[in-house]
Protein backbone atom coordinates (compact mmCIF):
# COMPACT_ATOMS: atom_id res chain seq x y z
CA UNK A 1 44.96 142.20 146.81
CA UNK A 2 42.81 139.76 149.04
CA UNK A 3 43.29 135.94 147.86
CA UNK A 4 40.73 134.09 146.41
CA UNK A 5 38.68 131.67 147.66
CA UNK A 6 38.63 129.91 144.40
CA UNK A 7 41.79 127.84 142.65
CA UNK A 8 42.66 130.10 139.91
CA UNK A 9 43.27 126.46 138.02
CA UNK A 10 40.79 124.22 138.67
CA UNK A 11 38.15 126.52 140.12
CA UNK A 12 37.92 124.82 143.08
CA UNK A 13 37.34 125.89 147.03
CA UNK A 14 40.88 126.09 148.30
CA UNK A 15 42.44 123.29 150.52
CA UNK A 16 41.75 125.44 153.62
CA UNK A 17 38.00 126.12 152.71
CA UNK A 18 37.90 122.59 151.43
CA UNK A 19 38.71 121.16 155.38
CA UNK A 20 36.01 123.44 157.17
CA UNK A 21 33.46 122.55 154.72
CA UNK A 22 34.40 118.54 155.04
CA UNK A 23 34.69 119.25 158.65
CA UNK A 24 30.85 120.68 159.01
CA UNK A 25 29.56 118.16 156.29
CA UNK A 26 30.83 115.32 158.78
CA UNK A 27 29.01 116.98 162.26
CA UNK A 28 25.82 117.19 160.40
CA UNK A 29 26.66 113.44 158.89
CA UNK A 30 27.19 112.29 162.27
CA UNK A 31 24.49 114.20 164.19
CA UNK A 32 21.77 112.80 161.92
CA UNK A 33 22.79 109.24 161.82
CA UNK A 34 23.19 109.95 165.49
CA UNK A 35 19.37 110.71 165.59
CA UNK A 36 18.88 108.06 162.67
CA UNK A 37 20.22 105.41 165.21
CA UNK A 38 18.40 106.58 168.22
CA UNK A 39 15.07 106.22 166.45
CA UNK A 40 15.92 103.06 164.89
CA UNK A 41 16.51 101.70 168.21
CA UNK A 42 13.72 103.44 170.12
CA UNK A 43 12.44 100.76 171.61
CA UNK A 44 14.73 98.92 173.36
CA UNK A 45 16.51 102.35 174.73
CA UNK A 46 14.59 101.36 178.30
CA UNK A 47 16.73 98.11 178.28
CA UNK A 48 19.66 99.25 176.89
CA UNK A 49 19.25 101.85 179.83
CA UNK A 50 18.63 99.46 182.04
CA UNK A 51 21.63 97.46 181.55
CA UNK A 52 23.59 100.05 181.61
CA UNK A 53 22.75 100.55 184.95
CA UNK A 54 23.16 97.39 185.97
CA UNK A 55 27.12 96.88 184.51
CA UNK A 56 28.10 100.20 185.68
CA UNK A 57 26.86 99.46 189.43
CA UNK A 58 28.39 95.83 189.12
CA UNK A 59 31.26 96.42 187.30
CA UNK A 60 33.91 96.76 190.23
CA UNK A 61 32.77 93.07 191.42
CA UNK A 62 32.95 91.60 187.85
CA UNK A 63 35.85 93.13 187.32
CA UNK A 64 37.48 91.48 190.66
CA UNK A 65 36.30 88.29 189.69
CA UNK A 66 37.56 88.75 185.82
CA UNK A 67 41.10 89.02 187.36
CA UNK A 68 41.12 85.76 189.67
CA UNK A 69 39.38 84.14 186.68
CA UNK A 70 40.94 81.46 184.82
CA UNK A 71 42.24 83.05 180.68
CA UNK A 72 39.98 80.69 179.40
CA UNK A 73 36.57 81.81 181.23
CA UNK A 74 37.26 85.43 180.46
CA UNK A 75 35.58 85.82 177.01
CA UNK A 76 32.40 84.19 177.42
CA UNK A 77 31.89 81.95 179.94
CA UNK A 78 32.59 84.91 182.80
CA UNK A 79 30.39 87.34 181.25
CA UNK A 80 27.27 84.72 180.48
CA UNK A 81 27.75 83.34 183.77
CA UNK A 82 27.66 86.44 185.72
CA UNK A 83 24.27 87.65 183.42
CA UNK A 84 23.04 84.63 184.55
CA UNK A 85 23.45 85.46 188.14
CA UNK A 86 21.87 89.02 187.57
CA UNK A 87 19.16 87.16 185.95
CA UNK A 88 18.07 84.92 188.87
CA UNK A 89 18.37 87.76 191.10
CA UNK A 90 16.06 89.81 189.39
CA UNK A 91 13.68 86.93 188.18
CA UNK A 92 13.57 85.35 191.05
CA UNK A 93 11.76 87.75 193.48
CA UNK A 94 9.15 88.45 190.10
CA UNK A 95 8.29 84.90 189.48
CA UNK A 96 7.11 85.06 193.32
CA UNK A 97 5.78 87.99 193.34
CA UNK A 98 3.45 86.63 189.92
CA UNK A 99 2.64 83.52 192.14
CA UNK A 100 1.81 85.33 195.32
CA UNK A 101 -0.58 88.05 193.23
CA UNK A 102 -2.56 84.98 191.75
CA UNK A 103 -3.10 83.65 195.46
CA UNK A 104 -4.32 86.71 197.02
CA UNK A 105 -6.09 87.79 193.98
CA UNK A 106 -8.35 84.44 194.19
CA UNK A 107 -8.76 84.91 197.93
CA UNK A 108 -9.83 88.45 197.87
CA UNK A 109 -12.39 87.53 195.01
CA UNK A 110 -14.10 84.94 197.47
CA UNK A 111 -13.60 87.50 200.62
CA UNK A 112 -15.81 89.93 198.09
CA UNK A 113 -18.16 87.48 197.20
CA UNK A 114 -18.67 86.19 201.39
CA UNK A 115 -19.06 90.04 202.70
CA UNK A 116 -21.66 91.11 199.84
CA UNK A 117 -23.47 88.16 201.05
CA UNK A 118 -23.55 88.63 204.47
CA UNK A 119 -22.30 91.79 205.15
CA UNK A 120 -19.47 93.56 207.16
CA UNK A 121 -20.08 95.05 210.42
CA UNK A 122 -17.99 97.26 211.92
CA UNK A 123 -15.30 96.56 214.64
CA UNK A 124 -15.58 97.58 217.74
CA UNK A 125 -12.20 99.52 218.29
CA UNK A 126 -13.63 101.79 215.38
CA UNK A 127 -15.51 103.79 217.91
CA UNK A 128 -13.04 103.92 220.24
CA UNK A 129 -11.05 105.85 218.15
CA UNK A 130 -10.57 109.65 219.28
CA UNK A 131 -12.44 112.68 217.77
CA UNK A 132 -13.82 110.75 214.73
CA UNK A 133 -14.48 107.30 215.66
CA UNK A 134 -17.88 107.73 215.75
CA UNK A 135 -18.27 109.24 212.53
CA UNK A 136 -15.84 106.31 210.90
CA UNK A 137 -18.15 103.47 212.22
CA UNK A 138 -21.50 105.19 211.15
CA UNK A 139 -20.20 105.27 207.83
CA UNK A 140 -18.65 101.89 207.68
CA UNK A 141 -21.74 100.12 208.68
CA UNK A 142 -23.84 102.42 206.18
CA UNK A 143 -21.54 101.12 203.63
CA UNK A 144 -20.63 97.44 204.74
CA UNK A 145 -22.78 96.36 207.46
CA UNK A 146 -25.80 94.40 205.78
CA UNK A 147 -25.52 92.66 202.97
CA UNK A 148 -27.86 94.95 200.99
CA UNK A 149 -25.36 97.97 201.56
CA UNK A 150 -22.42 95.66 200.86
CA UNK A 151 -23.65 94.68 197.28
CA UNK A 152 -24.37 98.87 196.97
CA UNK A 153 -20.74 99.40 197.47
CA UNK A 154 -18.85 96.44 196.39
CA UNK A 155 -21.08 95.67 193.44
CA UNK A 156 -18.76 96.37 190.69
CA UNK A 157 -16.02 94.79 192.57
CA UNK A 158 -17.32 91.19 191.10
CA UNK A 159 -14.95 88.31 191.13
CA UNK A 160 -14.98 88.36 187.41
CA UNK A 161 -13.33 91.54 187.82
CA UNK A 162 -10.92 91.18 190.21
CA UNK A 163 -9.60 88.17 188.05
CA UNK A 164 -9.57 90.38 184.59
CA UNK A 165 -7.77 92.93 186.85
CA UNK A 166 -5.15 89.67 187.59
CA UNK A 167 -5.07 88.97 184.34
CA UNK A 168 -3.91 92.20 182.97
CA UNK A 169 -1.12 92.36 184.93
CA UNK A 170 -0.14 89.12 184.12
CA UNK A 171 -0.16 90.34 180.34
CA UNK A 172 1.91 93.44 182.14
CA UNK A 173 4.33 91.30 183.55
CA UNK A 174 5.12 89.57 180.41
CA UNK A 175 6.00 92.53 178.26
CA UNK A 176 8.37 93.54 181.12
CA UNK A 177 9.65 90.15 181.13
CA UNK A 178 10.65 91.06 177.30
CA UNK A 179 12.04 94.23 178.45
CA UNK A 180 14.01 92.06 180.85
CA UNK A 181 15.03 89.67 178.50
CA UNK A 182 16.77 92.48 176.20
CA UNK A 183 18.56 93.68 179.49
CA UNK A 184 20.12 90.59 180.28
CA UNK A 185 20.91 90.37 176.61
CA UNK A 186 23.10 94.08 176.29
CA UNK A 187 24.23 93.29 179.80
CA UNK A 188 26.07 90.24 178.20
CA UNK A 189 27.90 92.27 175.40
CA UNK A 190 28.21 95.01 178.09
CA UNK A 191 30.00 92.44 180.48
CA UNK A 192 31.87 90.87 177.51
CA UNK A 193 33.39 94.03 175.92
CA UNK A 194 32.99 96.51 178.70
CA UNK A 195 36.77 97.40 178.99
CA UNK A 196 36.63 98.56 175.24
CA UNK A 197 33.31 100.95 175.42
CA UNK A 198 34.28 102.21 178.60
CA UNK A 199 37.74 103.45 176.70
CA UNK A 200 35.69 104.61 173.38
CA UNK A 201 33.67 106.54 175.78
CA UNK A 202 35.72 108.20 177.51
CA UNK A 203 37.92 108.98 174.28
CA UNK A 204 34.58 110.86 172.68
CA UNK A 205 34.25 112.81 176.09
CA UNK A 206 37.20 114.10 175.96
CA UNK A 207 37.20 114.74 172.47
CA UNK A 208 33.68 116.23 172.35
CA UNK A 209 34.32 118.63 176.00
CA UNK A 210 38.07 118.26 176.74
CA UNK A 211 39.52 116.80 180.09
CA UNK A 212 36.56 117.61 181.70
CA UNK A 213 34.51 115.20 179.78
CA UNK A 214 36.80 112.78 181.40
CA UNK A 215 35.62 114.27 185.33
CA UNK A 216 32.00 114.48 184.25
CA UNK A 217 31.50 110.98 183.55
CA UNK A 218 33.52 109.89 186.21
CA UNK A 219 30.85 111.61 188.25
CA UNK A 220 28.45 109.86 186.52
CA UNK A 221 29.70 106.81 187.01
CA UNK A 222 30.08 107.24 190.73
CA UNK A 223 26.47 108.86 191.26
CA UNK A 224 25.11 105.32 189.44
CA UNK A 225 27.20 103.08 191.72
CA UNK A 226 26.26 104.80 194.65
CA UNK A 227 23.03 104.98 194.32
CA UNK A 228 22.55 101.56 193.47
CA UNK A 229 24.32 101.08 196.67
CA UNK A 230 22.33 103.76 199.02
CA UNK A 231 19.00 102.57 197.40
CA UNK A 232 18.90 99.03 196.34
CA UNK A 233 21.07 97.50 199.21
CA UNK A 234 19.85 99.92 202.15
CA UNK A 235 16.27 98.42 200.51
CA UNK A 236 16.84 95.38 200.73
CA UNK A 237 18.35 95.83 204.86
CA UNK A 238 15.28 97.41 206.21
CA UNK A 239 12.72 95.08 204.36
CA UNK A 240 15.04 92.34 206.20
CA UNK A 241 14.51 94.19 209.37
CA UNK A 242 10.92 94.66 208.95
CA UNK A 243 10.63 91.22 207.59
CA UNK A 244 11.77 89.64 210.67
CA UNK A 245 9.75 92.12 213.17
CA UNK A 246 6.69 91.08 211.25
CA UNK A 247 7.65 87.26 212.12
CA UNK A 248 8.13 87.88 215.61
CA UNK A 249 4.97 89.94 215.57
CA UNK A 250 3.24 86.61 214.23
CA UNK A 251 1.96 88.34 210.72
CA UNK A 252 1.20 85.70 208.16
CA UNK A 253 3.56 85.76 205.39
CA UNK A 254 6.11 87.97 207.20
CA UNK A 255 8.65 87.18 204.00
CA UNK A 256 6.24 88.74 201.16
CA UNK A 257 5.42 91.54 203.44
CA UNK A 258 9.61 92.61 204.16
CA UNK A 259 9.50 92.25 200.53
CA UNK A 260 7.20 94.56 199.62
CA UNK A 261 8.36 96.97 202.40
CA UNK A 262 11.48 96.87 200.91
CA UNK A 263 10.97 97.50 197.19
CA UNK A 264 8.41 100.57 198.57
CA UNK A 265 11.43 101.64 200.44
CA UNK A 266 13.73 102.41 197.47
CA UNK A 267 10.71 105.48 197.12
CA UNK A 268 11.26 108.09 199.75
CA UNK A 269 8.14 108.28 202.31
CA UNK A 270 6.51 104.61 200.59
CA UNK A 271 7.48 102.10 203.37
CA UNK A 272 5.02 103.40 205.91
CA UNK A 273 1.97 102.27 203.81
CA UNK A 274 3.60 99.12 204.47
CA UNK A 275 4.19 98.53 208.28
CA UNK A 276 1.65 101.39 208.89
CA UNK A 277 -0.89 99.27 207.52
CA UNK A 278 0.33 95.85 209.33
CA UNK A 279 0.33 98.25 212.63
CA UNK A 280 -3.66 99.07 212.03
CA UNK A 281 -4.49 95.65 211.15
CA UNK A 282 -2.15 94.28 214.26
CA UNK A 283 -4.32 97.41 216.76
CA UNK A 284 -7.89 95.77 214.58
CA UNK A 285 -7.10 92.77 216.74
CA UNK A 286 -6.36 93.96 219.68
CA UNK A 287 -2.48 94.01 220.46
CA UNK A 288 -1.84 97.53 221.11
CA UNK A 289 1.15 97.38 222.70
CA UNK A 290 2.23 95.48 219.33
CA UNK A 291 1.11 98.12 217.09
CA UNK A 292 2.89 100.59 218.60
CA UNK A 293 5.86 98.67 218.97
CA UNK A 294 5.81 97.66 215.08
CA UNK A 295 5.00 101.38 213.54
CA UNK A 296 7.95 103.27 216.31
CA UNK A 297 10.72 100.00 214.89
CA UNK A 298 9.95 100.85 210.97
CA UNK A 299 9.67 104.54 212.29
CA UNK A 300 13.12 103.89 213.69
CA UNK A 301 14.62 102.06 210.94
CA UNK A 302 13.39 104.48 207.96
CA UNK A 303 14.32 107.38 210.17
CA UNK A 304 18.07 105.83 210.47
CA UNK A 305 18.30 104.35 206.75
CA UNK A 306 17.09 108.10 204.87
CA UNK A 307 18.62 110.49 207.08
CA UNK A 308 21.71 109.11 207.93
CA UNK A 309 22.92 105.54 205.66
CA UNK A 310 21.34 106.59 202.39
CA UNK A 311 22.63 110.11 201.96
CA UNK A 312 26.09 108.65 203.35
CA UNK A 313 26.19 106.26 201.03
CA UNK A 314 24.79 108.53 197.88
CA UNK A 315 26.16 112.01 198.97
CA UNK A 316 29.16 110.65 199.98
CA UNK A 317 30.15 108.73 196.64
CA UNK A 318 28.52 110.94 194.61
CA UNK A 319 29.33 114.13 196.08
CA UNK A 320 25.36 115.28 196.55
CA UNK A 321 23.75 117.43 199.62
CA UNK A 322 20.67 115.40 201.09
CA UNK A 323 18.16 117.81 199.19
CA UNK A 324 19.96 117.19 195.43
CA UNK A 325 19.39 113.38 196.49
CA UNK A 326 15.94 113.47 197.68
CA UNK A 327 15.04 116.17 194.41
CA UNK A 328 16.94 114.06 191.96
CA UNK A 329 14.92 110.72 193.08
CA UNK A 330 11.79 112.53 193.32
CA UNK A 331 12.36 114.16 189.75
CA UNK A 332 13.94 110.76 188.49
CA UNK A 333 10.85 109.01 188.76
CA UNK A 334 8.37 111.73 187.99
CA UNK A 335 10.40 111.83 184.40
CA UNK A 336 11.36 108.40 183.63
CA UNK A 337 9.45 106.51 186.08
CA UNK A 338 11.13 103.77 188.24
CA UNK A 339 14.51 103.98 185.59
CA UNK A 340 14.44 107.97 187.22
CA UNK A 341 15.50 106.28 190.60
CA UNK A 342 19.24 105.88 189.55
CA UNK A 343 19.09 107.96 186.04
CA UNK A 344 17.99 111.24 188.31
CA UNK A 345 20.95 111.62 191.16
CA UNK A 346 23.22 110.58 188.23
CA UNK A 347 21.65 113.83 186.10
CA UNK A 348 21.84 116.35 189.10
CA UNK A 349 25.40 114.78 189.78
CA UNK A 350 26.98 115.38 186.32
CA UNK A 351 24.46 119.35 186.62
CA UNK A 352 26.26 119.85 190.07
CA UNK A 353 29.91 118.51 188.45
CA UNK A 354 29.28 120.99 185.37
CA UNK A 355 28.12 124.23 187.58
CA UNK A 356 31.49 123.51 190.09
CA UNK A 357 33.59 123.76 187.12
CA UNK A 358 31.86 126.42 185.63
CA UNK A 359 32.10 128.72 188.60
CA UNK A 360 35.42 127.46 189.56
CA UNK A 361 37.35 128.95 186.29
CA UNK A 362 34.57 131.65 185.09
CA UNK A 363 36.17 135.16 187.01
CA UNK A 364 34.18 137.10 189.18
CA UNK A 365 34.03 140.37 188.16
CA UNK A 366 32.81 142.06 192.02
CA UNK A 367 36.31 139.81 193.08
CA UNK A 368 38.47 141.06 190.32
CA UNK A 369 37.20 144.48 191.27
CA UNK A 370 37.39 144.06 195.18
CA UNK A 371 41.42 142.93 194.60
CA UNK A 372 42.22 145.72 191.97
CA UNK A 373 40.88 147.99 194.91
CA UNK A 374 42.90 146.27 197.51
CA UNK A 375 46.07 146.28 195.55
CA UNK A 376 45.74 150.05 194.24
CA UNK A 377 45.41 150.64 198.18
């Protein structure tokens, strides 16, 4: 006769039916406080993120100087120190940035206020230009040329507005500057017990997938790190290079401009807004042979930098094909804006890891066939 599922004495679920149900009770336990704890924390997940980031892509260098460090600097003097250092590095360059945007914000609201009083007239070049020269200094003296059809187009661009535009993002930049200020914060526990999570981690990878949990966030891991590398550091080299080309060019404020250059440049196809626009404004005043020399350099240097450095650095690493780089930046940001830059190669690294596995061990059934052929022959 089939066995029970009930105790015959205590009318219980046996010991075996007992386990599975504990077993599933626990997964749903742990899935909702899972989802519990994700909501709870909501809205620091961008930092947390962030940080994340940050300590994965710096770890090897803390890591070097946590073993040269003294025993007593290891548990909290090491770790604050070195989120101090991230923190200049990233405050820094925003603190002049907020300085710089107040100064050119006050001298584009009196540049507004001089042209709608007396007007803009064309250049000269402007009609010089091939095909549709003609047609682009007609229309900018319609628009700009007297002060009558300067206060028609400008009119709404007041100075009162362009400093309530300043203002906002000032308000902007504070509530990142929170956002930052949690980042440095995990990145200090992050820093501090790093060693630890990294183990748990992997330990509920492997439990939750097997081994290969193990090799999938390895690959994670290594797509963060390199593109941290390929990205932020091949940045900051060609806003250097273009920094110092717009010095010996004689542009005014050559240092904010290879700054800007260089945070456009972690975007694919962003840069040449920048030193496009210097080469115009360089070809407005006559040096020609400047302009041209300016646009072909930064054509020269982004060329280099995205087809050849980046995807080195990134495919290389990471194991990613130019296109899964380019896609997974481009999708990156689309979906989690300017976090998507190093949270979208890592996604299409781990995809990429999962699919090799998967079609390494799945049989093919046309192969099986094709060798049971071969063999029978």
């Amino acid at each position: 006769m089939p066995s029970s599922k009930l105790d015959p004495l205590t009318d219980e679920p046996s010991d075996e039916q007992g386990s599975a149900f504990q077993a599933n009770t626990r997964l749903v336990l742990a899935l909702c406080l899972a989802a519990l704890g994700i909501w709870t924390i909501r809205s620091f997940l961008v930092s947390m993120s962030w940080a994340l980031v940050i300590a994965v892509a710096s770890w090897p260098l803390y890591r070097w100087l946590w073993s040269r460090a003294p025993r007593w600097m290891r548990g909290i003097v090491l770790p604050l120190a070195f989120t101090l250092v991230v923190g200049v590095a990233l405050i820094a360059p925003l603190t002049y940035a907020a300085i710089k945007l107040g100064e050119e914000a006050r001298v584009l609201a009196r540049w507004l206020a001089a042209i709608q009083k007396s007007g803009l007239p064309a250049p000269e070049w402007l009609n010089r230009i091939p095909a549709f020269g003609t047609w682009l200094y007609s229309t900018w003296n319609s628009s700009l040329g007297s002060p009558g059809a300067a206060q028609m187009t400008l009119g709404h661009l007041d100075p009162a507005f362009i400093l309530r535009w300043t203002r906002t993002v000032g308000v902007q930049m504070l509530r990142r500057a929170e956002v930052l200020g949690f980042t440095l914060l995990t990145l200090f526990f992050l820093y501090r017990d790093g060693e630890s999570l990294g183990k748990q981690a992997l330990r509920f990878a492997r439990r939750l997938v097997g081994s290969l949990g193990v090799e999938y966030a390895r690959h994670c891991v290594l797509a963060i790190r390199a593109t941290v590398n390929g990205l932020v550091l091949v940045s900051i080299g060609e806003g250097i290079l273009l920094g110092i080309a717009y010095a010996i060019m004689g542009i005014s404020d050559p240092v904010t401009l290879g700054g800007l250059t260089g945070i456009l440049a972690m975007v694919p196809f962003l840069a040449p807004l920048v030193f496009g626009g210097v080469s115009i404004m360089l070809y407005a005043k006559g040096s020609a042979l400047a302009a041209v020399g300016l646009f072909l350099f930064g054509s020269l240097v982004l060329f280099v930098a995205d087809h050849f450095i980046r995807p080195g650095l990134i495919g290389g690493a990471a194991h990613l094909p130019f296109f899964w780089v380019l896609l997974g930046t481009l999708g990156g940001i689309t979906s989690f804006g300017l976090l998507g830059l190093f949270l979208g190669p890592t996604v299409i690294a781990a995809l990429l890891a999962a699919w090799h596995d998967f079609i390494g061990r799945t049989a093919d059934p046309y192969e099986a066939g094709s060798s049971a052929r071969t063999g029978s022959a």
